[in-house]
N, C-alpha and C. Protein backbone atom coordinates (compact mmCIF):
# COMPACT_ATOMS: atom_id res chain seq x y z
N UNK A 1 1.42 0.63 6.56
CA UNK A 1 0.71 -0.18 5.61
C UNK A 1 0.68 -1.64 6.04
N UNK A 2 1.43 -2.13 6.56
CA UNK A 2 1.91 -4.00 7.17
C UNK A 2 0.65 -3.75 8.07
N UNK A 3 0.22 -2.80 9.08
CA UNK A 3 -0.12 -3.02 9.93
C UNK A 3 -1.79 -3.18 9.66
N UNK A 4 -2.07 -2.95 8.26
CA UNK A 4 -3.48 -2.18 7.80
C UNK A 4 -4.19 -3.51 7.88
N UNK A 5 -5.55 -3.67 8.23
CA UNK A 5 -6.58 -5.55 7.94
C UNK A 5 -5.78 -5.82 7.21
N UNK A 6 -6.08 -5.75 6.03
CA UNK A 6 -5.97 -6.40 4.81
C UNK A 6 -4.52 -7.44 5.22
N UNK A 7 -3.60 -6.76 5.46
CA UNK A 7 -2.27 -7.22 5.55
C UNK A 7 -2.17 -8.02 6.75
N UNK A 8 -2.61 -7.51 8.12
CA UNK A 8 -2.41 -8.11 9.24
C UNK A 8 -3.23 -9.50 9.30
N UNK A 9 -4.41 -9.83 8.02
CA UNK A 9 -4.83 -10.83 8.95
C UNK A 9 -4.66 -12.09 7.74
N UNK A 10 -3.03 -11.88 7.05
CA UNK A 10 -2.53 -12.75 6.54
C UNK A 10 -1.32 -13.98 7.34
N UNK A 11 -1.83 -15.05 8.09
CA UNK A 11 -1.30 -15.46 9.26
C UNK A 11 -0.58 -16.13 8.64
N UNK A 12 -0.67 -17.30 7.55
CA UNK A 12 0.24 -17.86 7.21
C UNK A 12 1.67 -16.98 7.04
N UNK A 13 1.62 -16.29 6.01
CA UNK A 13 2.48 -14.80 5.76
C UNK A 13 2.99 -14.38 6.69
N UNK A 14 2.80 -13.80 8.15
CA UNK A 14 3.53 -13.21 9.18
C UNK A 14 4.04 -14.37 9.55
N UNK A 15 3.87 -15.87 9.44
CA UNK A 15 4.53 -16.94 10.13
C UNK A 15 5.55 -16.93 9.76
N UNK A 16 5.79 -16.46 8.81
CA UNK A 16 7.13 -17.02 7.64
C UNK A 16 8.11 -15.35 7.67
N UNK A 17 7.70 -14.34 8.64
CA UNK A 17 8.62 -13.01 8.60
C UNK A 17 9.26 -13.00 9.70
N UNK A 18 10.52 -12.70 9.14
CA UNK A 18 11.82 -12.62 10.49
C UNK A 18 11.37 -11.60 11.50
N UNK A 19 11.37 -11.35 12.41
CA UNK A 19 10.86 -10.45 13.22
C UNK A 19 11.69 -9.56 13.50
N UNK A 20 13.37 -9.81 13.30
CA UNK A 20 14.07 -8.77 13.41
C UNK A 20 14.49 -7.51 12.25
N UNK A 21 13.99 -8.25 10.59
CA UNK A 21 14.39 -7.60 9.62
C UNK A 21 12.55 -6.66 9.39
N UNK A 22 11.81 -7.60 10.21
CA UNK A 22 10.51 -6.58 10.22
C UNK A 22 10.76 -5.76 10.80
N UNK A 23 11.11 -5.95 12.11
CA UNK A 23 11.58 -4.28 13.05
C UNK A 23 12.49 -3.17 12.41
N UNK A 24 13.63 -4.04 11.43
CA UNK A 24 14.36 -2.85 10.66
C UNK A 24 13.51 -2.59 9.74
N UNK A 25 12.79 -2.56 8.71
CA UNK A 25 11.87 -1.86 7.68
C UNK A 25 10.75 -1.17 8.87
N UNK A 26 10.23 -1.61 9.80
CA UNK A 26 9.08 -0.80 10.48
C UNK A 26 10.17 0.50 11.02
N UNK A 27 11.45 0.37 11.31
CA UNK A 27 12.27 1.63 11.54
C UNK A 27 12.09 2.61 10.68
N UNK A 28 12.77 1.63 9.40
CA UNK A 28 12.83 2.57 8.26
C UNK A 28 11.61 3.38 7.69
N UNK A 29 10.49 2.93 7.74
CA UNK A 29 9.22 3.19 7.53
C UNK A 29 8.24 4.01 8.60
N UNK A 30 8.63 4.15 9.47
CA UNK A 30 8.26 5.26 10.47
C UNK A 30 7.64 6.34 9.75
N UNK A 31 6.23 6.72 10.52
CA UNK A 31 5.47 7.94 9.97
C UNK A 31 6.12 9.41 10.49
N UNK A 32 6.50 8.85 11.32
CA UNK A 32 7.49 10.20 12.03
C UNK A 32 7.83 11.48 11.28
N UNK A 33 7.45 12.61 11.34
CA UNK A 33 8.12 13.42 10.60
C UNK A 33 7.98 13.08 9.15
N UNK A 34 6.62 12.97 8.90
CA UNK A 34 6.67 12.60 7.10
C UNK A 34 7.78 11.69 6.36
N UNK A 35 8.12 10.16 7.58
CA UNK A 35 9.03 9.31 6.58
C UNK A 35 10.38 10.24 6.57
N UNK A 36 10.82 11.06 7.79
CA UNK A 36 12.12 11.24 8.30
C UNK A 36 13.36 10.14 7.83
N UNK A 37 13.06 9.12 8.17
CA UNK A 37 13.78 8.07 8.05
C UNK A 37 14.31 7.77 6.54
N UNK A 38 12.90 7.27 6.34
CA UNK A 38 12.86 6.42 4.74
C UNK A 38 13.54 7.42 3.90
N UNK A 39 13.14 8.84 3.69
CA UNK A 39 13.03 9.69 2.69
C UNK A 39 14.48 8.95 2.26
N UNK A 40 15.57 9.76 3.02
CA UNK A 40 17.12 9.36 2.52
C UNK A 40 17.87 8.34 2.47
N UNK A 41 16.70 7.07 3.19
CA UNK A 41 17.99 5.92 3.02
C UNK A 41 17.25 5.25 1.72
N UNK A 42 16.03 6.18 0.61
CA UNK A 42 15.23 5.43 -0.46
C UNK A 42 16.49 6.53 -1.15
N UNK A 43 17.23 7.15 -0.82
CA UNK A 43 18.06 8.57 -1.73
C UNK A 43 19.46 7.68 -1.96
N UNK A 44 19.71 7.45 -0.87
CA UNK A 44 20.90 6.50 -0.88
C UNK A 44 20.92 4.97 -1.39
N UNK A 45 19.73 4.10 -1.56
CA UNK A 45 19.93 3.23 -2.31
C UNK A 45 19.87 3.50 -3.81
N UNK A 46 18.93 4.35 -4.35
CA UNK A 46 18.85 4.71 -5.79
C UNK A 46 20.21 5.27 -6.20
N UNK A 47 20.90 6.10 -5.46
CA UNK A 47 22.43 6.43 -5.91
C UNK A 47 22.96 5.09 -6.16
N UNK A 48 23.19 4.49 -5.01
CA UNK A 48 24.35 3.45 -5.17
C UNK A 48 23.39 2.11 -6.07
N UNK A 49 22.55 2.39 -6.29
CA UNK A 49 22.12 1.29 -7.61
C UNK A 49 22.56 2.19 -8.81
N UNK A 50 21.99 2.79 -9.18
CA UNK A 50 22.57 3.97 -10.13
C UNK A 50 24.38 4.01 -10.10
N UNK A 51 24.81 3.67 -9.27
CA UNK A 51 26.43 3.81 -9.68
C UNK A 51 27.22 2.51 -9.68
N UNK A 52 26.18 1.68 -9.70
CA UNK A 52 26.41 0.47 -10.47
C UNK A 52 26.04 -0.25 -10.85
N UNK A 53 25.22 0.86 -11.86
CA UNK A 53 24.30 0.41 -13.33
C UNK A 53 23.17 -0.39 -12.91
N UNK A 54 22.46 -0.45 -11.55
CA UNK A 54 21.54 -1.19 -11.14
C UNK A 54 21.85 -3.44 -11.44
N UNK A 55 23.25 -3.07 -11.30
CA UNK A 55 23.91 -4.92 -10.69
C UNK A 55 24.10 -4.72 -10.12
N UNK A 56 22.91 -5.21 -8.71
CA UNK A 56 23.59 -5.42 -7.63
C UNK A 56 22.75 -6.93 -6.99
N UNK A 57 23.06 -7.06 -5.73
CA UNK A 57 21.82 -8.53 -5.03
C UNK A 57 21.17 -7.89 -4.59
N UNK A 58 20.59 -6.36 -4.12
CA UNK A 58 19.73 -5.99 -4.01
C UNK A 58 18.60 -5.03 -4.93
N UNK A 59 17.31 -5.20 -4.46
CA UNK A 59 16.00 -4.29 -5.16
C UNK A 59 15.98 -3.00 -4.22
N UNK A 60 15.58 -1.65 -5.20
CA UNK A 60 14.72 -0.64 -4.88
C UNK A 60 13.66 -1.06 -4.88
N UNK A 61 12.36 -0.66 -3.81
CA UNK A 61 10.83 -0.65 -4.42
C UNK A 61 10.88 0.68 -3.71
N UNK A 62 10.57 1.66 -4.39
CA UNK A 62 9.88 2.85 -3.43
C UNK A 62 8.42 1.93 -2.77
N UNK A 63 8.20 3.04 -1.68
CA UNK A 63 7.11 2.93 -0.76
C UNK A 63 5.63 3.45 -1.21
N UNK A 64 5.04 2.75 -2.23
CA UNK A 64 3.45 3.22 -2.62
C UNK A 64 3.23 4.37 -1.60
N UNK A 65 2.66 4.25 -0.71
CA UNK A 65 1.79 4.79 0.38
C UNK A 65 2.18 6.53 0.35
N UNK A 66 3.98 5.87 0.16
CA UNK A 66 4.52 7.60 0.69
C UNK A 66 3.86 8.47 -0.81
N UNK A 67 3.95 7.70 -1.82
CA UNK A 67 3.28 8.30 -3.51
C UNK A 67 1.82 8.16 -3.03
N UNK A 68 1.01 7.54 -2.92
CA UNK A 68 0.00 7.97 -2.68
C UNK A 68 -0.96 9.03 -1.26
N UNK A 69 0.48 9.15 -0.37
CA UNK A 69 0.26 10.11 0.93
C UNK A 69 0.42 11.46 -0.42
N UNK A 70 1.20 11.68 -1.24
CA UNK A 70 1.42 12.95 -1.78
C UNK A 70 0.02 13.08 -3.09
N UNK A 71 -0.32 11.92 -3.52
CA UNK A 71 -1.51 12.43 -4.26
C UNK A 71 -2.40 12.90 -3.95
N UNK A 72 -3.01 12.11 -2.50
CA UNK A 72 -3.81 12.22 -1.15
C UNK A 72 -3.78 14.04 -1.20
N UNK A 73 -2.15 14.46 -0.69
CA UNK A 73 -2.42 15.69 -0.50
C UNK A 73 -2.40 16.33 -1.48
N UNK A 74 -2.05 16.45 -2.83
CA UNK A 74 -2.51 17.35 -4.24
C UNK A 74 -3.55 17.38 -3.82
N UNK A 75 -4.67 15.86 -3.84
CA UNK A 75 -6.32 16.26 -4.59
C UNK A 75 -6.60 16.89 -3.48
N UNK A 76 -6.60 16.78 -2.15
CA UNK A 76 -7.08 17.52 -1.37
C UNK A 76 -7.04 18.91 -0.77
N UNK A 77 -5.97 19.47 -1.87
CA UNK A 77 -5.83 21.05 -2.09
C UNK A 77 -6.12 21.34 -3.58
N UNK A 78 -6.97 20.62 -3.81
CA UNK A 78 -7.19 20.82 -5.12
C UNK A 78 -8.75 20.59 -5.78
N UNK A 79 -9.25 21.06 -6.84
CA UNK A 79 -10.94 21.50 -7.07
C UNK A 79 -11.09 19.72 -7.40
N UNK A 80 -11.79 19.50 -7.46
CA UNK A 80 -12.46 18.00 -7.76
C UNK A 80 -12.43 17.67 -9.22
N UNK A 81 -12.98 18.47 -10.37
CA UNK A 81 -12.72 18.07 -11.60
C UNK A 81 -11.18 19.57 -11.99
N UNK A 82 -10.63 18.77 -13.35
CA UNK A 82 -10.05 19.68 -14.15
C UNK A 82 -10.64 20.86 -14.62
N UNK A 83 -10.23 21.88 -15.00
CA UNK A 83 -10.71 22.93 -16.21
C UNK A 83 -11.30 22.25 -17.43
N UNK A 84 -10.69 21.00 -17.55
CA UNK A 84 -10.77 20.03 -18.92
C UNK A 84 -11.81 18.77 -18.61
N UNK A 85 -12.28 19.33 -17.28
CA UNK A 85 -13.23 18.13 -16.84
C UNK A 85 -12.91 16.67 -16.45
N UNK A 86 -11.51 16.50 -15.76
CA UNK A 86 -11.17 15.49 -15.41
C UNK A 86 -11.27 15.00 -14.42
N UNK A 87 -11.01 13.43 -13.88
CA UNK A 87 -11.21 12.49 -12.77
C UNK A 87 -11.33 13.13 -11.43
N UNK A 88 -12.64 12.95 -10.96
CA UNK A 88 -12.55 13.21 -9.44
C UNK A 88 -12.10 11.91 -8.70
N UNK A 89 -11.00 12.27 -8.50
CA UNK A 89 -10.01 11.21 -7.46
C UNK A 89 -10.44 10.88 -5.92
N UNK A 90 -11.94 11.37 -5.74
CA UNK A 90 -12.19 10.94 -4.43
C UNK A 90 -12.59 9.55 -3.99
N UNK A 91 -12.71 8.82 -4.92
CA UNK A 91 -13.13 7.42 -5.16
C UNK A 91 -11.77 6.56 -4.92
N UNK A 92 -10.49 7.12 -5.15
CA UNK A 92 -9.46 6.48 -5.22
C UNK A 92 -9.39 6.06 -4.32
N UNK A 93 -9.48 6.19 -2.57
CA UNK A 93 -9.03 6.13 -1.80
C UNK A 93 -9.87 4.63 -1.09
N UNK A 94 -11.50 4.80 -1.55
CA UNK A 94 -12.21 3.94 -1.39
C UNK A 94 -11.98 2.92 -2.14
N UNK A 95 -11.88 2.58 -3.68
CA UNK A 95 -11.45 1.88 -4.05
C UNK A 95 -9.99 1.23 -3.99
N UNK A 96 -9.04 1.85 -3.35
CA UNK A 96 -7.59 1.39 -2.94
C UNK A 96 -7.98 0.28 -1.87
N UNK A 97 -8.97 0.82 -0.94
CA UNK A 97 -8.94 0.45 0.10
C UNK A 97 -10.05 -1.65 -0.29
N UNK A 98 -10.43 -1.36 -1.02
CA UNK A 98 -11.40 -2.64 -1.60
C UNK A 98 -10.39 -3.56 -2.17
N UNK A 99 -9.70 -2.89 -2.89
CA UNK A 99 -8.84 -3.77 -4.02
C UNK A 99 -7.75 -4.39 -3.10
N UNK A 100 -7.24 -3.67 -1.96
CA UNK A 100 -5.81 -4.16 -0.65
C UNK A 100 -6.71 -5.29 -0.56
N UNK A 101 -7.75 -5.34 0.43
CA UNK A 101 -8.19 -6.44 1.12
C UNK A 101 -8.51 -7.50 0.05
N UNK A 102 -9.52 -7.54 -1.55
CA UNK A 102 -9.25 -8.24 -1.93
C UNK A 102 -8.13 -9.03 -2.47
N UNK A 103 -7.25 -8.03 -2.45
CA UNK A 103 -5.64 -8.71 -3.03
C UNK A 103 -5.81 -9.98 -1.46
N UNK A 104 -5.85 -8.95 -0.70
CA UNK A 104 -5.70 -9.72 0.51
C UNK A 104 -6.47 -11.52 0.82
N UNK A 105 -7.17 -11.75 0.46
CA UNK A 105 -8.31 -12.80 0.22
C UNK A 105 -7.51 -13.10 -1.07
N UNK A 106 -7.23 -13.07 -2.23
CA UNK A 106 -6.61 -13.68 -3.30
C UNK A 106 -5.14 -14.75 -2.55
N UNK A 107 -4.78 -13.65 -1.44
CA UNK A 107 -3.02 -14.49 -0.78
C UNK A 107 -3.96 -15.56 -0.16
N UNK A 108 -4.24 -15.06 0.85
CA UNK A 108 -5.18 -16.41 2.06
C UNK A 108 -6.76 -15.77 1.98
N UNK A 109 -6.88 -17.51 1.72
CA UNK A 109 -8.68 -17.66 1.81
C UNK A 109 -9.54 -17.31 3.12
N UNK A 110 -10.05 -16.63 3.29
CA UNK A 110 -10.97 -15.80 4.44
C UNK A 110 -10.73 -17.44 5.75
N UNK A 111 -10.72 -16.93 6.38
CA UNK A 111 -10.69 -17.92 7.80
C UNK A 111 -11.57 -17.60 8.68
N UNK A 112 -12.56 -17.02 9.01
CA UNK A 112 -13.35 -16.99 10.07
C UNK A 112 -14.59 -16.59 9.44
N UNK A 113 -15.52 -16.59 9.95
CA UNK A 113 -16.97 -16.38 9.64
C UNK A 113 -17.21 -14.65 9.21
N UNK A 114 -16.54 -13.75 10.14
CA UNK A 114 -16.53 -12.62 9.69
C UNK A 114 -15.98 -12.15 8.65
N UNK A 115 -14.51 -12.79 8.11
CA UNK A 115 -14.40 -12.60 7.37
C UNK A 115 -14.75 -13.22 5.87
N UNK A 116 -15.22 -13.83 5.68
CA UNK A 116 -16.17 -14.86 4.83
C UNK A 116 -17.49 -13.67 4.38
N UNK A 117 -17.83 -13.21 5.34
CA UNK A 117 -18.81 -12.47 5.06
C UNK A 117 -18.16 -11.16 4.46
N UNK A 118 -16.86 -10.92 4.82
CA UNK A 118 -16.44 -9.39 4.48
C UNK A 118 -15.70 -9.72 3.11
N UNK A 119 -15.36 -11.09 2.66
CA UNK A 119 -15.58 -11.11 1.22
C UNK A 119 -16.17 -11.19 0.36
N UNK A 120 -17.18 -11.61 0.56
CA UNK A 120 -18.48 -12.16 -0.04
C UNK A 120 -19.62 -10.67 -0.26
N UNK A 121 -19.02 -9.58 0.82
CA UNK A 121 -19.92 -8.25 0.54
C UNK A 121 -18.93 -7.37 -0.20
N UNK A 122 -17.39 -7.38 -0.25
CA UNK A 122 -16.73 -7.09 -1.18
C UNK A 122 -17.01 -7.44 -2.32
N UNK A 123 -17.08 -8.53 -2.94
CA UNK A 123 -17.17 -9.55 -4.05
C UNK A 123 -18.22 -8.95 -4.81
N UNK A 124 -19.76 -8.87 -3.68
CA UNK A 124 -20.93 -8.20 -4.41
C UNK A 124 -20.97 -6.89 -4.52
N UNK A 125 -20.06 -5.74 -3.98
CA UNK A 125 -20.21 -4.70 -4.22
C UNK A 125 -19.46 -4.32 -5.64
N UNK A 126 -18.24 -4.92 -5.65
CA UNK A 126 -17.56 -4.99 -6.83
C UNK A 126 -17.99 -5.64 -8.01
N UNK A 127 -19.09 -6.47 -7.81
CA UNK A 127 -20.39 -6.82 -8.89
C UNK A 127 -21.27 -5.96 -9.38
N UNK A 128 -21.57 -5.30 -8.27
CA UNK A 128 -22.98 -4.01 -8.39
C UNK A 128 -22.27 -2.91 -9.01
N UNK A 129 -20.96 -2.69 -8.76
CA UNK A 129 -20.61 -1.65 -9.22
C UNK A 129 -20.14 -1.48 -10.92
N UNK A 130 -19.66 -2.38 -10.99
CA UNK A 130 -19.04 -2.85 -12.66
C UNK A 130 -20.47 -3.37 -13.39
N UNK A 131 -21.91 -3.27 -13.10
CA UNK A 131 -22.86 -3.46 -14.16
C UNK A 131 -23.90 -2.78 -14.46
């Protein structure tokens, strides 16, 4: 996910990341083996927050991506609407992908000409679409 546009072409932001505590989370975060890594050391912090009552100096965040790698694969073994006629979730993925980069442009203001333009056709699609 660090590595995705949206994220990578936040320069101020990577100026200011340790490069060695990035290499330990890009460890931990390895696609390898479906998140080999992460799965148990996200098992082992929730215990030991949990066994002490969540006071500690450190945060849990689970990893979005790995929750949305598993929704990813429900809908995609799965019929498009409900029995009950519910959300076709194929839009999710497109719209995830609009909303990152604009988050992205909300942190740092577009810097180059290309990207100026790749907000500005975000901006209007997300106009056209909401009227």
């Amino acid at each position: 996910g660090l590595n995705m546009q949206p994220i990578r072409r936040l320069k101020r932001t990577w100026g200011k990341v340790q490069m060695e505590k990035f290499q330990q989370l890009e460890q931990y975060i390895n696609v390898s083996k479906n998140f080999a890594t992460y799965s148990p050391t996200l098992k082992v912090a929730m215990e030991e927050a949990e066994k002490y009552g969540w006071k500690t100096d450190k945060i849990v965040i689970p990893f979005t991506s790995i929750v949305l790698q598993d929704v990813y694969f429900i809908k995609t073994h799965s019929k498009d609407y409900t029995t009950a006629g519910g959300i076709n979730l194929k839009l999710l993925i497109v719209f995830f992908c609009i909303a990152l980069m604009l988050a992205s442009f909300a942190c740092e203001p577009p810097a180059s000409i290309g990207e100026k333009e790749k907000h500005r056709s975000l901006q209007k699609s997300l106009n056209t679409s909401s009227s």
